[in-house]
Protein backbone atom coordinates (compact mmCIF):
# COMPACT_ATOMS: atom_id res chain seq x y z
CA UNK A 1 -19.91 3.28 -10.81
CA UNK A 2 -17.18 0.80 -11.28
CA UNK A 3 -15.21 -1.08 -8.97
CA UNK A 4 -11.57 0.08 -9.70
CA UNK A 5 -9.07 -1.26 -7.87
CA UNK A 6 -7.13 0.33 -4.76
CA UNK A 7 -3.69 1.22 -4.64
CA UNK A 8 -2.52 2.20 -1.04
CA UNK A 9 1.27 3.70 -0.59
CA UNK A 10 1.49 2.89 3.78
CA UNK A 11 4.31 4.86 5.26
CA UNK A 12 6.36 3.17 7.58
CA UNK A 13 7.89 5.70 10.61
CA UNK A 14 10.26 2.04 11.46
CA UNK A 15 12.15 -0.27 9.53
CA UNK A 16 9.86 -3.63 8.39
CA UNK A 17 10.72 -6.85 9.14
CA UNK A 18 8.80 -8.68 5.85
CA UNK A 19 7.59 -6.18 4.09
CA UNK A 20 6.23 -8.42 1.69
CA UNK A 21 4.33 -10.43 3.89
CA UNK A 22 2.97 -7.16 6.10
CA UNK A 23 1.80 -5.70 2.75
CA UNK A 24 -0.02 -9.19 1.82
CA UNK A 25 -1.80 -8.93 5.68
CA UNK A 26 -2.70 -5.47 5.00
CA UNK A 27 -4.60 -6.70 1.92
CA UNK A 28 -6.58 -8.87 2.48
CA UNK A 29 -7.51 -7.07 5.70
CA UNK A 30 -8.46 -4.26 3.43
CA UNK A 31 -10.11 -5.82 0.59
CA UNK A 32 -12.49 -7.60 3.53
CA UNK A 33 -13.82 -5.02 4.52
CA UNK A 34 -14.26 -2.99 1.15
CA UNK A 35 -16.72 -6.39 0.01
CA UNK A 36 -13.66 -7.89 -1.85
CA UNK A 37 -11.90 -5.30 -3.93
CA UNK A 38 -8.93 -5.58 -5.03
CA UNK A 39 -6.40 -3.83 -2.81
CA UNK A 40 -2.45 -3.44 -3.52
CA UNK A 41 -0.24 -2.17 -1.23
CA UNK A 42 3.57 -0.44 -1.37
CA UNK A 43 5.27 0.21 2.10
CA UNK A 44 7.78 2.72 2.74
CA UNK A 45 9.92 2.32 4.99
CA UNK A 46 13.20 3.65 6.15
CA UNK A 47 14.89 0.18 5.57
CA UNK A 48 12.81 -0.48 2.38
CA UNK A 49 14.73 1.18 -1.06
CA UNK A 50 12.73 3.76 -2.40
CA UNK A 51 11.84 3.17 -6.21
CA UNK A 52 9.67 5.61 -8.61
CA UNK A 53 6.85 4.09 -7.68
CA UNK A 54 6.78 5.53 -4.72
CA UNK A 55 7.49 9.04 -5.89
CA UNK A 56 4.28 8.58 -8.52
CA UNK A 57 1.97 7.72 -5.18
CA UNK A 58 3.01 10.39 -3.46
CA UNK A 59 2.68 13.31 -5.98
CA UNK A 60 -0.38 11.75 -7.89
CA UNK A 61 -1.98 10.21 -4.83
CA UNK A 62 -4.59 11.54 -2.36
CA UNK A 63 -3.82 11.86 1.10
CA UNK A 64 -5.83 10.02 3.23
């Protein structure tokens, strides 16, 4: 098995402040404890504008 890495879409129910530093935070917190994979991470958020990236995650994704 390789080690691919992780793309997380985290939904938001309130506006973010700094999205880009809470989606940095979330990260690293993530790729610590999965041994140091890679982790990226795209918010959604009501206040955040909503790109096609974020309608790819959602239909190709899996729910976790």
């Amino acid at each position: 098995m390789t080690d691919r890495d992780v793309d997380l879409l985290v939904e938001m129910p309130d506006p973010v402040d700094n999205p880009a530093m809470l989606a940095a935070q979330l990260s690293e917190r993530i790729s610590r404890a999965l041994q140091g994979r890679k982790i990226d991470v795209l918010l959604s958020a009501p206040n955040l504008q909503r790109q096609t990236i974020h309608d790819t995650a959602r239909e190709q994704g899996v729910l976790l």
